[in-house]
N, C-alpha and C. Protein backbone atom coordinates (compact mmCIF):
# COMPACT_ATOMS: atom_id res chain seq x y z
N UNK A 1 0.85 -1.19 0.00
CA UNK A 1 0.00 0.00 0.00
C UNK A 1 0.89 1.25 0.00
N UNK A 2 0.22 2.25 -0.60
CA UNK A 2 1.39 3.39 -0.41
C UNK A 2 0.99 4.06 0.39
N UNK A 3 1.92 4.63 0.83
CA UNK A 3 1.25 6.02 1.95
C UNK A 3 1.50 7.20 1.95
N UNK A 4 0.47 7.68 1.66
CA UNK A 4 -0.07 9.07 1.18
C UNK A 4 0.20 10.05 2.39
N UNK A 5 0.50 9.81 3.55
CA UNK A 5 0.16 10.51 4.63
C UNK A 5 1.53 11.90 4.30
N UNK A 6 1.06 13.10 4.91
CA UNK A 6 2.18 14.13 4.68
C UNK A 6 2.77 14.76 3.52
N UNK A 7 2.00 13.88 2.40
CA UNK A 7 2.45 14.55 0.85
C UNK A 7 1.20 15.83 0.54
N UNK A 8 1.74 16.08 -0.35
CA UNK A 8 1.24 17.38 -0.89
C UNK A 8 1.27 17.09 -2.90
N UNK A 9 -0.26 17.38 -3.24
CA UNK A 9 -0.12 17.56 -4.98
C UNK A 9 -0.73 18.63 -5.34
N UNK A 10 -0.67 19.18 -6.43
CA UNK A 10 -0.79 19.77 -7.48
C UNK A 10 -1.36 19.32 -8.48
N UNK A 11 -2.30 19.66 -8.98
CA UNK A 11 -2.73 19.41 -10.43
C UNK A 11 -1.65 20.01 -11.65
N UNK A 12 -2.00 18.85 -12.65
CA UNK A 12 -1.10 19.16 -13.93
C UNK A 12 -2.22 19.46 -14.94
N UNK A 13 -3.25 18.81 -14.53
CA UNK A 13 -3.99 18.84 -16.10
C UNK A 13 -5.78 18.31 -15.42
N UNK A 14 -6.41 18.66 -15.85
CA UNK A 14 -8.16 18.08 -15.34
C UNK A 14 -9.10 19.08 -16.45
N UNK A 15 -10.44 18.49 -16.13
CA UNK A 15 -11.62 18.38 -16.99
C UNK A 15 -11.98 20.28 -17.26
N UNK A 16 -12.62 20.70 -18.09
CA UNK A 16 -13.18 22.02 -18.35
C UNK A 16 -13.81 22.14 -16.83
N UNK A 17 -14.54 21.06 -16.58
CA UNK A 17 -16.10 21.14 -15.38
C UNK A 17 -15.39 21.56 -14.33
N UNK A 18 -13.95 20.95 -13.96
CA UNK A 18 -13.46 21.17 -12.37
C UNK A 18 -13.44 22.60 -12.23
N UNK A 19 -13.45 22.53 -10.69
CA UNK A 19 -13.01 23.82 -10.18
C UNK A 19 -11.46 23.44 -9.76
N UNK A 20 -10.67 22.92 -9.70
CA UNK A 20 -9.52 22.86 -9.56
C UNK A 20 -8.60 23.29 -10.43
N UNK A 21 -7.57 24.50 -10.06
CA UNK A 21 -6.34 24.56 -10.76
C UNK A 21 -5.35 24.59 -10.30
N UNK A 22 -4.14 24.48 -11.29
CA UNK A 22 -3.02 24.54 -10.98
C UNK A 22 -2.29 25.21 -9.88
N UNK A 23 -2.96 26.18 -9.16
CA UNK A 23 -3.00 27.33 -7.89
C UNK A 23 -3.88 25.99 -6.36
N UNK A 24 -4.19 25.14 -6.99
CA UNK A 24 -4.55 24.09 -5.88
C UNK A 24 -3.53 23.04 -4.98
N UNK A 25 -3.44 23.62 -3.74
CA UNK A 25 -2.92 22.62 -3.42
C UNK A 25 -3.54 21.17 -2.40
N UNK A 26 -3.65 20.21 -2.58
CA UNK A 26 -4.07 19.21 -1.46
C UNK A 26 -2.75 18.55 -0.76
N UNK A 27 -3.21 18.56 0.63
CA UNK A 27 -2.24 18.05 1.64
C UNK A 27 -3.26 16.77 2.56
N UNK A 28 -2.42 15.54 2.06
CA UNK A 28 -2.57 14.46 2.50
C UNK A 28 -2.52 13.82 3.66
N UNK A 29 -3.45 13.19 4.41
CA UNK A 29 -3.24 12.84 6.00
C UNK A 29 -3.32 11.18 5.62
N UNK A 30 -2.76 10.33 6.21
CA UNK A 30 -3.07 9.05 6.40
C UNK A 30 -3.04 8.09 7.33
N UNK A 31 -4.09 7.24 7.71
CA UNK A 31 -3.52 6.38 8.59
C UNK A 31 -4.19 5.06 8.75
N UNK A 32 -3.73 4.02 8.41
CA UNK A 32 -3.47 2.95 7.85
C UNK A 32 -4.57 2.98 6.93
N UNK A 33 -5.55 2.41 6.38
CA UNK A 33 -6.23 2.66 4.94
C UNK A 33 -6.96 4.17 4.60
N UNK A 34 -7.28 5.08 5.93
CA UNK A 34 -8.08 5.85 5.69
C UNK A 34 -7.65 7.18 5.44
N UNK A 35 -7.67 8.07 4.54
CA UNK A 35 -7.00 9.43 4.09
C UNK A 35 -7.70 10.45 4.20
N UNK A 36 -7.44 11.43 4.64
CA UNK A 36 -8.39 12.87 4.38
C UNK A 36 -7.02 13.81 4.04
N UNK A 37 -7.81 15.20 3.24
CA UNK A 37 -6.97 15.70 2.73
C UNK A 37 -7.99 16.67 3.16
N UNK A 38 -6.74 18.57 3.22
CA UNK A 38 -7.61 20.02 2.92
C UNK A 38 -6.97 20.54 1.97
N UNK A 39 -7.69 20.76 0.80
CA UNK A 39 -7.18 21.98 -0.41
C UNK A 39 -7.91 22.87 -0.42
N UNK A 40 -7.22 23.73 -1.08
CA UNK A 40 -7.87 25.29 -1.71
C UNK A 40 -7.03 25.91 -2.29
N UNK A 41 -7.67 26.44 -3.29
CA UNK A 41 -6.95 27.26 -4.54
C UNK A 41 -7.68 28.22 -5.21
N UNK A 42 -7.45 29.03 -6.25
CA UNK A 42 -8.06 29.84 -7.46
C UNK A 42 -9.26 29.59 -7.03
N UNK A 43 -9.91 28.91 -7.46
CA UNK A 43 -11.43 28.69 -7.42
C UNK A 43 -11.98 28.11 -6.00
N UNK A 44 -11.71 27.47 -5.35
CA UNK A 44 -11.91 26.82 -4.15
C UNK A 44 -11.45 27.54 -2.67
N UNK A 45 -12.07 27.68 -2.06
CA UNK A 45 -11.82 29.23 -0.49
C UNK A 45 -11.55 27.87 0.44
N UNK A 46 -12.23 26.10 0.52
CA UNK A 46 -12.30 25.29 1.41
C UNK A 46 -13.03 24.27 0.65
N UNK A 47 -11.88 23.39 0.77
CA UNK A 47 -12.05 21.82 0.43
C UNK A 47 -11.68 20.39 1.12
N UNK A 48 -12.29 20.03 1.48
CA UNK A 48 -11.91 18.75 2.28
C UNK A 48 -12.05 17.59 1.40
N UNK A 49 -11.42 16.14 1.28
CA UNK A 49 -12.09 14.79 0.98
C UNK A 49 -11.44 13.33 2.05
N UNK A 50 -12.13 12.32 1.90
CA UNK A 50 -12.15 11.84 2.26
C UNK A 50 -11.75 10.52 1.69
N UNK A 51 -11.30 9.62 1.79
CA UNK A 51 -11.37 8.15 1.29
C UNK A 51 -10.85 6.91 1.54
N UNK A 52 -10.58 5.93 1.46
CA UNK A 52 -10.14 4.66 1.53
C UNK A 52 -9.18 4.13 0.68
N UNK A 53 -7.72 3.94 1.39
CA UNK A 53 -6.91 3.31 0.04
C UNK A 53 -6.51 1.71 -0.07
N UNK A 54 -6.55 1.30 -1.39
CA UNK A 54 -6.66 -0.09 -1.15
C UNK A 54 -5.14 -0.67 -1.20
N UNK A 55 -4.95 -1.85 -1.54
CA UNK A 55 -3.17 -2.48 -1.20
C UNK A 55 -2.59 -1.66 -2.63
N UNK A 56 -3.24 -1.83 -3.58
CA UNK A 56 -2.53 -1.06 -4.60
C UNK A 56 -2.23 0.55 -5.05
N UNK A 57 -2.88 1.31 -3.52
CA UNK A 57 -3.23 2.42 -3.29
C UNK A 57 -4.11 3.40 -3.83
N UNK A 58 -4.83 2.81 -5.22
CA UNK A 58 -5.81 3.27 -5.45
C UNK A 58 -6.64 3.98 -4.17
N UNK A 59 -7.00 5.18 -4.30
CA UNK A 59 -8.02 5.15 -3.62
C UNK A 59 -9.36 5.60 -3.89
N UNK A 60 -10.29 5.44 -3.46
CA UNK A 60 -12.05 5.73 -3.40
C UNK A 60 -12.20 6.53 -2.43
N UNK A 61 -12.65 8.22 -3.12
CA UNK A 61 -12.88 9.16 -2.09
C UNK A 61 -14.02 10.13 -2.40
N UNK A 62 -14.49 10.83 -1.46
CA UNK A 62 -16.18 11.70 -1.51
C UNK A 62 -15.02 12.99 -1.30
N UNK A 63 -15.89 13.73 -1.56
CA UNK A 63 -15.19 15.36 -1.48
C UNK A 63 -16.15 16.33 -0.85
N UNK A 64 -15.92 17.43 -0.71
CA UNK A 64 -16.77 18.45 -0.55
C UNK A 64 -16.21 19.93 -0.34
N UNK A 65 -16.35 20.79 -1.31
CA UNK A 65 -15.88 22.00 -1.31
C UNK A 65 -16.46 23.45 -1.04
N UNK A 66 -16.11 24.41 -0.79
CA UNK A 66 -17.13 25.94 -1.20
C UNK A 66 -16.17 26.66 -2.64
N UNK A 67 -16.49 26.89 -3.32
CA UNK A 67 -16.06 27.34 -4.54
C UNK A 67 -16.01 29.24 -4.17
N UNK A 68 -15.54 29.72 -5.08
CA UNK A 68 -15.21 31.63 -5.22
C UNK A 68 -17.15 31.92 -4.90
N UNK A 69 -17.42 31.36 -5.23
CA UNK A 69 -19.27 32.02 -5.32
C UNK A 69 -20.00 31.94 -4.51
N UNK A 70 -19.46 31.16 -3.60
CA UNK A 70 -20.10 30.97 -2.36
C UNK A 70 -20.82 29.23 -2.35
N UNK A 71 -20.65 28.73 -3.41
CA UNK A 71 -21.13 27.28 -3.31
C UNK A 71 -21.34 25.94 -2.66
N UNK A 72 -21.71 25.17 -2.25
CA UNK A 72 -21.06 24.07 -1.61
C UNK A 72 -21.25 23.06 -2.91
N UNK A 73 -20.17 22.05 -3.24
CA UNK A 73 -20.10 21.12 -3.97
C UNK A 73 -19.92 20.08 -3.67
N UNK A 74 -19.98 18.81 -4.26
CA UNK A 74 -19.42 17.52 -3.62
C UNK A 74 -19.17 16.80 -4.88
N UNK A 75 -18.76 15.70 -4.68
CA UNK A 75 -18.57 14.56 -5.53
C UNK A 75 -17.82 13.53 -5.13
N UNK A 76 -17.74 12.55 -6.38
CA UNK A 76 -16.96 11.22 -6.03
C UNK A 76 -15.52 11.08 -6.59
N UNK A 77 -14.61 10.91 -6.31
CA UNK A 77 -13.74 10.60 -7.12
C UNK A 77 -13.11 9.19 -6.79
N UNK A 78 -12.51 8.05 -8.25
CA UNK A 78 -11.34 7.26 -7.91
C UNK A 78 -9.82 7.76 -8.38
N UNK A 79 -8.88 7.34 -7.64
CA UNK A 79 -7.75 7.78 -8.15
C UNK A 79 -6.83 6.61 -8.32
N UNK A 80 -6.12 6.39 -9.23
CA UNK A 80 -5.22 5.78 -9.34
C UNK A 80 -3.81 5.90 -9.27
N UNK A 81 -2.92 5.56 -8.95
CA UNK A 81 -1.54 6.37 -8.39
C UNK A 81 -0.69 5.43 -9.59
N UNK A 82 0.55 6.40 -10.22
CA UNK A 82 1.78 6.15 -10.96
C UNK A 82 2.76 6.37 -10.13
N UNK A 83 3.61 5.74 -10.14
CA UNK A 83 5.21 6.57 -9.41
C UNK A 83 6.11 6.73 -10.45
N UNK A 84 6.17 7.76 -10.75
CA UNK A 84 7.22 8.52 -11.98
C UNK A 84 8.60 8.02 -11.54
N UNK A 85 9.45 8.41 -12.54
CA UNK A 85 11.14 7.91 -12.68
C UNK A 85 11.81 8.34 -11.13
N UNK A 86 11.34 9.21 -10.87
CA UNK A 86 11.71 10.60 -9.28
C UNK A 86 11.44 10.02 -8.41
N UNK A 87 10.52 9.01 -8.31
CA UNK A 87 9.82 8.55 -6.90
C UNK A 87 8.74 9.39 -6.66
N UNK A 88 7.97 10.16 -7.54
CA UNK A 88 7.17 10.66 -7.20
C UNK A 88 5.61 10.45 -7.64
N UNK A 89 4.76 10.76 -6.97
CA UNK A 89 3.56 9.99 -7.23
C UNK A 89 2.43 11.23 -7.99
N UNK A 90 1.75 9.90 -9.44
CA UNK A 90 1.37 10.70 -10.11
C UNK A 90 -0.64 10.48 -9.70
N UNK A 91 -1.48 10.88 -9.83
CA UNK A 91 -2.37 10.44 -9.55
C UNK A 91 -3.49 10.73 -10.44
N UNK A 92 -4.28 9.70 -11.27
CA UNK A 92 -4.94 9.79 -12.60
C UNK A 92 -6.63 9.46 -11.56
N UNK A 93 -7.18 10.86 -11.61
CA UNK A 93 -8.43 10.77 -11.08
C UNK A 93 -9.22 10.47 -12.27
N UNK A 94 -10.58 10.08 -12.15
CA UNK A 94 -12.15 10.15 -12.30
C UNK A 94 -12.61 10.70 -11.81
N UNK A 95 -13.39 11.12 -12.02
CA UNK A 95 -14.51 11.74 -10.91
C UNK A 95 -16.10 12.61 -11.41
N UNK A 96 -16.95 12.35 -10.55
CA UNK A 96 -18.18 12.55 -10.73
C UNK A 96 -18.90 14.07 -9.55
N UNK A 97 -19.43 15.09 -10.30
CA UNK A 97 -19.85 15.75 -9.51
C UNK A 97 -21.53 15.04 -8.76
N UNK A 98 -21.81 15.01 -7.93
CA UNK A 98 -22.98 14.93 -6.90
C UNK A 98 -23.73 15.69 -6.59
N UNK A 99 -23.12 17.22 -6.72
CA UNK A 99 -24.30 18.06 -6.92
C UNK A 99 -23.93 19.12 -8.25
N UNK A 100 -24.67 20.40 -8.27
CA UNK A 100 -24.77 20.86 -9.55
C UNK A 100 -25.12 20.47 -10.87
N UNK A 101 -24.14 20.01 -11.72
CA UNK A 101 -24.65 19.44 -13.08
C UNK A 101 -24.70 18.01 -13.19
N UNK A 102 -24.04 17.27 -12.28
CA UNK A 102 -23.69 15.88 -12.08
C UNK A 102 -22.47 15.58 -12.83
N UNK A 103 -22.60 16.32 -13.66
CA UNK A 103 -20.92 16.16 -14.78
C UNK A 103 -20.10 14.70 -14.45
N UNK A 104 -19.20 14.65 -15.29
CA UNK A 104 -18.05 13.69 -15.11
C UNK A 104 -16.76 14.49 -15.18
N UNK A 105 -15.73 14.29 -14.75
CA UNK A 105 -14.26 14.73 -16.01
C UNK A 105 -13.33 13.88 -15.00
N UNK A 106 -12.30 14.15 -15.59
CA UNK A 106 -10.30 13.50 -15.05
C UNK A 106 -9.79 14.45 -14.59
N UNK A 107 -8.79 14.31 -13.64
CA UNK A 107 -7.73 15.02 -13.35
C UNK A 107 -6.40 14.30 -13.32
N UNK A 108 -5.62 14.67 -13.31
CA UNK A 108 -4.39 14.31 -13.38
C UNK A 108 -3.48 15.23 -11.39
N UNK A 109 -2.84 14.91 -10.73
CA UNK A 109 -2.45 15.44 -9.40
C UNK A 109 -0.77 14.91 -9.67
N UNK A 110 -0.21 16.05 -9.37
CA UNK A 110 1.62 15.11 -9.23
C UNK A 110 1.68 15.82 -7.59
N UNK A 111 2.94 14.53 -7.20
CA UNK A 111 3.45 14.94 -5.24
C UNK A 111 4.01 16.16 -5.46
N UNK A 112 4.38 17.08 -5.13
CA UNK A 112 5.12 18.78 -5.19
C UNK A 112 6.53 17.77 -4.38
């Protein structure tokens, strides 16, 4: 399993729909399968998620944010983790919004 706990990512690349950019940062907590993270960036004032990582560190996580407008959002995301040439971990989301439009899109997250 990997452990996520104490890292920090960045987005490289994600969907038109997200509110996430490159000005986002998430900081990773872990302890033994269960992760929560707080980001905020450009678009996002407060973001929390939540999830479960499995032996291959995938993990399955719920979110929930307030966006620049005053919003509350949520959704689902899975992530899948790469470890680049560096040792550093790349992370190829999915994800589904839960409220607003319901949308779909990807993100892409690298460790800073």
């Amino acid at each position: 399993m990997i452990n996520y706990n104490n890292k920090s990512f960045r987005p490289i690349s994600s969907s038109e729909n997200s509110e996430i950019t490159s000005d986002t940062i998430f900081v990773y907590k872990q302890k033994g399968d269960i992760l929560t993270s707080t980001y905020n960036g450009a678009n996002i004032i407060e973001g929390h998620l939540i999830g479960l990582v499995d032996n291959d560190g995938t993990i399955n996580m719920r979110y929930h944010q307030i966006n620049k407008n005053g919003e509350l959002m949520t959704g689902i995301c899975m992530s899948k983790p790469e470890i680049d040439s560096n040792g550093k971990i790349k992370l190829y989301e999915s994800w589904i919004w839960t409220s607003g439009d319901r949308s779909k899109g990807t993100s892409i997250l690298k460790e800073i």
